[in-house]
N, C-alpha and C. Protein backbone atom coordinates (compact mmCIF):
# COMPACT_ATOMS: atom_id res chain seq x y z
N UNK A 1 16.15 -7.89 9.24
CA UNK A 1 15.99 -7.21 7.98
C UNK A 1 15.87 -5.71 8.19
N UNK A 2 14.93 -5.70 9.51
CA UNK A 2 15.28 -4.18 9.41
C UNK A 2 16.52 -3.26 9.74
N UNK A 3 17.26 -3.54 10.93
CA UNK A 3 18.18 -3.23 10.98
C UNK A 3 19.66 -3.53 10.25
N UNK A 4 19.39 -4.45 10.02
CA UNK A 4 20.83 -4.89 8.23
C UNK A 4 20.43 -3.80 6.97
N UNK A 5 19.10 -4.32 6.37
CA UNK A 5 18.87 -3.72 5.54
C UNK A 5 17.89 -2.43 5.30
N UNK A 6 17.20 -2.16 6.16
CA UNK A 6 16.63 -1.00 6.43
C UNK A 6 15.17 -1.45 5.53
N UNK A 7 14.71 -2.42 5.96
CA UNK A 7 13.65 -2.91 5.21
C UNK A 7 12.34 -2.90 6.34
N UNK A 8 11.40 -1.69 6.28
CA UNK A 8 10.34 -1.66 7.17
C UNK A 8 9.08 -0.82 6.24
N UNK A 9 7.81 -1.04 7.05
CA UNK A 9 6.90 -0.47 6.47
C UNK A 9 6.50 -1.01 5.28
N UNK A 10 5.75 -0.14 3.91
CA UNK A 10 5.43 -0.57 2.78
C UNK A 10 6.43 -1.21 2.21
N UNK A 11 8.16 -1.12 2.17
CA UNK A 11 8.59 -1.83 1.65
C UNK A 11 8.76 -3.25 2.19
N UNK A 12 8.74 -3.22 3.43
CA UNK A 12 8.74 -4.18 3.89
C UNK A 12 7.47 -5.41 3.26
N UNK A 13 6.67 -4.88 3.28
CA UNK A 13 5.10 -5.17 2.63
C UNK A 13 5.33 -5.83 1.19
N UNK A 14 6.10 -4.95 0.27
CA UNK A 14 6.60 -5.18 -0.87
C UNK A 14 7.12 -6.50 -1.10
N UNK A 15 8.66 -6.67 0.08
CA UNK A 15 9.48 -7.96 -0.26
C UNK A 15 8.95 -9.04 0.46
N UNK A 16 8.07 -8.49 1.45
CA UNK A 16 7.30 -10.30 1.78
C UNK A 16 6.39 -11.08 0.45
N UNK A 17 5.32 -9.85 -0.06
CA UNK A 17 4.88 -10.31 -1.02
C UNK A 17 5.59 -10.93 -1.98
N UNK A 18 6.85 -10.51 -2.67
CA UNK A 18 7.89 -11.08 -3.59
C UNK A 18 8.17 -11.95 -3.18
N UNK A 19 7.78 -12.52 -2.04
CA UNK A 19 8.51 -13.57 -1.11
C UNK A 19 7.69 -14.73 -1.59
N UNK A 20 6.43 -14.16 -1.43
CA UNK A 20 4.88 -15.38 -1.47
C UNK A 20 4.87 -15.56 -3.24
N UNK A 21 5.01 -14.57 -3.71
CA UNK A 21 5.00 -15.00 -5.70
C UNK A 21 6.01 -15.67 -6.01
N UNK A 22 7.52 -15.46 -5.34
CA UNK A 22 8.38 -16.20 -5.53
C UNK A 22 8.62 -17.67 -5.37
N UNK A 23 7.93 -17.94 -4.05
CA UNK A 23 7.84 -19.16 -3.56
C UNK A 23 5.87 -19.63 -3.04
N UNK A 24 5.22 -19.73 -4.18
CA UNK A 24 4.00 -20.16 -3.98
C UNK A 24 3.52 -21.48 -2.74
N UNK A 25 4.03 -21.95 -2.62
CA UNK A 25 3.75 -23.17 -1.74
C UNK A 25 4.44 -22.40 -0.16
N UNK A 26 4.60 -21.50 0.05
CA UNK A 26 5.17 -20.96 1.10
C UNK A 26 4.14 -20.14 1.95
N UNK A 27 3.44 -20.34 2.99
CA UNK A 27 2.66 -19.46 3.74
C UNK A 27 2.94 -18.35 4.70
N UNK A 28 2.97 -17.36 5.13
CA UNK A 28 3.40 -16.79 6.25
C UNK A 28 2.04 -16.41 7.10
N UNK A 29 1.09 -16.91 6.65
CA UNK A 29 -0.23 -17.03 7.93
C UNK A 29 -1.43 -17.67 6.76
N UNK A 30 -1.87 -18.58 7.37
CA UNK A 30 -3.17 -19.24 6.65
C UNK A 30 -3.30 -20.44 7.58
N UNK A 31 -2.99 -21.46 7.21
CA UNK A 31 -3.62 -22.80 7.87
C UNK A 31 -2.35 -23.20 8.64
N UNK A 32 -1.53 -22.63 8.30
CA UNK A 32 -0.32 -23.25 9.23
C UNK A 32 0.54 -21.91 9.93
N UNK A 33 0.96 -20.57 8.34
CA UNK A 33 1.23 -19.96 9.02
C UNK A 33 0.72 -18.67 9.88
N UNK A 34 1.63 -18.15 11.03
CA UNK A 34 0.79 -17.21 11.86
C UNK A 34 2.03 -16.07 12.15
N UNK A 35 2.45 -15.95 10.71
CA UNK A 35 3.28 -14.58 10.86
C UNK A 35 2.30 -13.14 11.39
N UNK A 36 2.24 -12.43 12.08
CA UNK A 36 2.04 -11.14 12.56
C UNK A 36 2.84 -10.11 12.15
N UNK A 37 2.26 -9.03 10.90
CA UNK A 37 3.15 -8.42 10.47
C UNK A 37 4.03 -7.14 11.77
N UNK A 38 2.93 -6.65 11.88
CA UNK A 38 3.09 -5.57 13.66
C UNK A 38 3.99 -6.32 14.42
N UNK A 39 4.28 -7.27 14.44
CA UNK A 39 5.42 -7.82 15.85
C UNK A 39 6.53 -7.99 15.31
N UNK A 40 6.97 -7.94 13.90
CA UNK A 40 8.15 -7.28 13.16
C UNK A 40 8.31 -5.71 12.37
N UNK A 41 7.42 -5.55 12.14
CA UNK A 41 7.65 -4.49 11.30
C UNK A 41 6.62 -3.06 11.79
N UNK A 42 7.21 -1.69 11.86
CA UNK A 42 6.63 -0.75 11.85
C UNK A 42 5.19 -0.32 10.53
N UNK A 43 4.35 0.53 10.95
CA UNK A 43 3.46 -0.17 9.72
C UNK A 43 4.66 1.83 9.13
N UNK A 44 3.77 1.97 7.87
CA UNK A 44 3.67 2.76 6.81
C UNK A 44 3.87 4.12 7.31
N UNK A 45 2.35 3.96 8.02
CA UNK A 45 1.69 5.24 8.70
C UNK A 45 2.61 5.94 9.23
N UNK A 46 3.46 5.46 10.32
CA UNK A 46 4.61 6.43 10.87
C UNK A 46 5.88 6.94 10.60
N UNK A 47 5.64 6.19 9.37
CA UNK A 47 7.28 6.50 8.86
C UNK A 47 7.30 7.97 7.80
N UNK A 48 5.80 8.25 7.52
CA UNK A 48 5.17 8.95 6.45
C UNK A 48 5.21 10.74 6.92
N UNK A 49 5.93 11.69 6.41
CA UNK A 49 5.50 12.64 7.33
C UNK A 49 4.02 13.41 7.30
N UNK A 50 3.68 13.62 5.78
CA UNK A 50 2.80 13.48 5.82
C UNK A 50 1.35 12.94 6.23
N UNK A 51 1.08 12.01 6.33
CA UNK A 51 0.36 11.05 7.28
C UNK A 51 0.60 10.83 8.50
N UNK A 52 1.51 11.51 9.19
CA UNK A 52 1.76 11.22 10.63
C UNK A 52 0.69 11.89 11.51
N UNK A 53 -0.18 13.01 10.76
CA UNK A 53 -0.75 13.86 11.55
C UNK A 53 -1.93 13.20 11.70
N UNK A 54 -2.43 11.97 10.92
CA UNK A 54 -3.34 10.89 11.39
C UNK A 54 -3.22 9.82 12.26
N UNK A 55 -2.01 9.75 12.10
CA UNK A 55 -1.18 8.67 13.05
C UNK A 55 -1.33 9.12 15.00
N UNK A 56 -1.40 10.12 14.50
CA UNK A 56 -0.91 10.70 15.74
C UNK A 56 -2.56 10.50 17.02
N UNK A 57 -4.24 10.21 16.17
CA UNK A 57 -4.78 10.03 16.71
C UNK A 57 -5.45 8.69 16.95
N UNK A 58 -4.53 8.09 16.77
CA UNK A 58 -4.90 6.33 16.68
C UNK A 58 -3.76 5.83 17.20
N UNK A 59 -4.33 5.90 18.67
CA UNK A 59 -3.84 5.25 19.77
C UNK A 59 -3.01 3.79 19.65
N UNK A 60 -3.95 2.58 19.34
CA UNK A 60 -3.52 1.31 18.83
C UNK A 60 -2.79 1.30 17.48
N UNK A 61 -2.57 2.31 16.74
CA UNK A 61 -1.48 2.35 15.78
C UNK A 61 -0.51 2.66 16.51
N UNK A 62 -0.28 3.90 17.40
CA UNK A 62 0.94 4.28 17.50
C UNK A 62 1.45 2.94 19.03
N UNK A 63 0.62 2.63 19.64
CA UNK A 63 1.03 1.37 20.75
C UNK A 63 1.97 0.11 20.12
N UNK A 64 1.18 -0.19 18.47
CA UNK A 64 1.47 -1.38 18.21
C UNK A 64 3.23 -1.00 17.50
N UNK A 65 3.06 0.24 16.83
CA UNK A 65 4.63 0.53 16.49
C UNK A 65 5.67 1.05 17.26
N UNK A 66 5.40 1.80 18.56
CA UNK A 66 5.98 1.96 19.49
C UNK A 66 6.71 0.56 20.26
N UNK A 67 6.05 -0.63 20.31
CA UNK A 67 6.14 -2.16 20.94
C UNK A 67 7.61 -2.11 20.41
N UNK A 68 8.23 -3.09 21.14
CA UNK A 68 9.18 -3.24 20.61
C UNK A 68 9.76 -4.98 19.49
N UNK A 69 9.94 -4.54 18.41
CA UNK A 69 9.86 -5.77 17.12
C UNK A 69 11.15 -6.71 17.59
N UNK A 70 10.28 -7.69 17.14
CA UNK A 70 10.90 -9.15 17.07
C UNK A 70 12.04 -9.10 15.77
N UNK A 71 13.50 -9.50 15.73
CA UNK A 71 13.37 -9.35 14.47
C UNK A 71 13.53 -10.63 13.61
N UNK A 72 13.67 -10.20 12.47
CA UNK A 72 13.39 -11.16 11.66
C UNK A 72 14.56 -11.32 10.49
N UNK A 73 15.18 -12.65 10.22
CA UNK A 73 16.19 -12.66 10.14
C UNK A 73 16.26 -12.87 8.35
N UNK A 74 17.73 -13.26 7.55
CA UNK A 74 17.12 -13.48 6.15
C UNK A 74 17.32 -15.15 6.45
N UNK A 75 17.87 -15.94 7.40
CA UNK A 75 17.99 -17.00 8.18
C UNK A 75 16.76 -17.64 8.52
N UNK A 76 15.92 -16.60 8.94
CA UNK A 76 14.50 -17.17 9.53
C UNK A 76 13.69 -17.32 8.52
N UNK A 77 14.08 -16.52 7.47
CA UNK A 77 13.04 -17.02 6.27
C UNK A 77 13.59 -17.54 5.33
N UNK A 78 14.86 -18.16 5.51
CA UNK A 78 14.84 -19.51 4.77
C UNK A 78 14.82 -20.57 4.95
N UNK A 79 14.69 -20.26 6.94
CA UNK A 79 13.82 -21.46 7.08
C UNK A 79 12.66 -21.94 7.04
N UNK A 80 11.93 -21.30 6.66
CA UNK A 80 10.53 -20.93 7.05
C UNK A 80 10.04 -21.37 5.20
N UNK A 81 10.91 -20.65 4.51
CA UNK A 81 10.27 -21.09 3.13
C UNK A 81 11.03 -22.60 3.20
N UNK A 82 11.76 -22.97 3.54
CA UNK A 82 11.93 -24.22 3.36
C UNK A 82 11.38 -25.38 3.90
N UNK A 83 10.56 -25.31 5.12
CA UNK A 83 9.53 -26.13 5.61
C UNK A 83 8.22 -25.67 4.79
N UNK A 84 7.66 -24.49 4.67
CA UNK A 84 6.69 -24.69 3.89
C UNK A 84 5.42 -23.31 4.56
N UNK A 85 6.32 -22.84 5.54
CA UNK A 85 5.02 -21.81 6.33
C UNK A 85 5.95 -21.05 7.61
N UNK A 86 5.00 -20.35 7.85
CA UNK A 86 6.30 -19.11 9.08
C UNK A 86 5.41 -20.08 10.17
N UNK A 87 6.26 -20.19 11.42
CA UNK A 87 6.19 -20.56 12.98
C UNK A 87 6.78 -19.29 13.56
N UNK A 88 5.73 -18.66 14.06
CA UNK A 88 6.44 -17.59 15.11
C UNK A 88 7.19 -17.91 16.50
N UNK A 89 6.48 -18.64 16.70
CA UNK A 89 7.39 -19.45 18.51
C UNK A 89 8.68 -20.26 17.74
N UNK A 90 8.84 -20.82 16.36
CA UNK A 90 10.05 -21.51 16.42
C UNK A 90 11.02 -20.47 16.39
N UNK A 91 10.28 -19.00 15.91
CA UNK A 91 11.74 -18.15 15.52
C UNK A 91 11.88 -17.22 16.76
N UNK A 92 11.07 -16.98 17.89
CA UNK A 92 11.05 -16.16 18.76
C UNK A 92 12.64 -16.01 19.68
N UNK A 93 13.40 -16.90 19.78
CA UNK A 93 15.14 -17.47 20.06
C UNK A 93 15.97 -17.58 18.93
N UNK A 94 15.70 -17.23 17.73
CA UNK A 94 16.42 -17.93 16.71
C UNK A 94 17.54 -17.13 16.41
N UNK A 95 18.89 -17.68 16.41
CA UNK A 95 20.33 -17.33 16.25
C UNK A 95 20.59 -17.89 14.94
N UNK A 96 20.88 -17.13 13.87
CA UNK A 96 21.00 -17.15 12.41
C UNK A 96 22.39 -17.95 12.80
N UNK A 97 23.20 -18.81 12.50
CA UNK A 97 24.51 -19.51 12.04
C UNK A 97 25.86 -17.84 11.88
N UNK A 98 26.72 -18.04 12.65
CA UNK A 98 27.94 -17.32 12.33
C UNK A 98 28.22 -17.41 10.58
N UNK A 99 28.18 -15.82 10.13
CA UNK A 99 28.71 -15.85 8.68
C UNK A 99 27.13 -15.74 8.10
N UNK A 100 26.21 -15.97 8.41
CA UNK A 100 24.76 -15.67 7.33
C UNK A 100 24.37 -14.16 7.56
C-alpha cells in the first residue's frame, strides 16, 4: 500500500480505521489479531516538517521508522478481513496472486 498507493502515516491510520468500521467483525490486534502498526507503516511524526524538529530527539521514534517495513498488500487484507483478524507470520512471505 505504501509503495502502489502512497498510503503511510496518518493516512495510513485513516484507511485502516475505515477498514475496522467497514468491516466490524474484523480485528487487526485484540484477541486474535497482532497487527503492529510500526512494522508497516512510517508513523506521522516524520513525514511532518514541521514536527520533525521533535522527531529528531526521540531516538526510538526515529529507530522504529528508519527499520525497514514489511509491506502490506491490498491481497493481505483481504485476506485477513476474510478470516476474521490480521496474522502477521501468515503474511510475513505473502505473494499477492499475478494481476491483484
Amino acid at each position: 500500500m505504501v509503495s502502489d498507493m502512497g498510503v503511510d502515516g496518518e493516512l495510513a491510520i485513516d484507511f485502516l480505521e475505515a477498514v475496522v468500521k467497514e468491516f466490524p467483525d474484523f480485528e487487526f490486534s485484540g484477541k486474535q489479531g497482532n497487527f503492529a502498526f510500526d512494522s508497516y507503516f512510517r508513523s506521522e511524526i516524520s513525514q511532518t516538517f514541521g514536527a520533525s524538529w521533535l522527531y529528531l530527539f526521540n531516538r526510538k521514534a526515529r529507530k522504529a521508522d528508519r527499520a525497514e517495513k514489511l509491506p502490506l498488500t491490498l491481497g493481505m487484507l483481504e485476506d485477513a478481513i476474510a478470516r476474521g483478524y490480521w496474522e502477521t507470520v501468515r503474511y510475513t512471505d505473502w505473494h499477492d496472486p499475478p494481476g491483484d
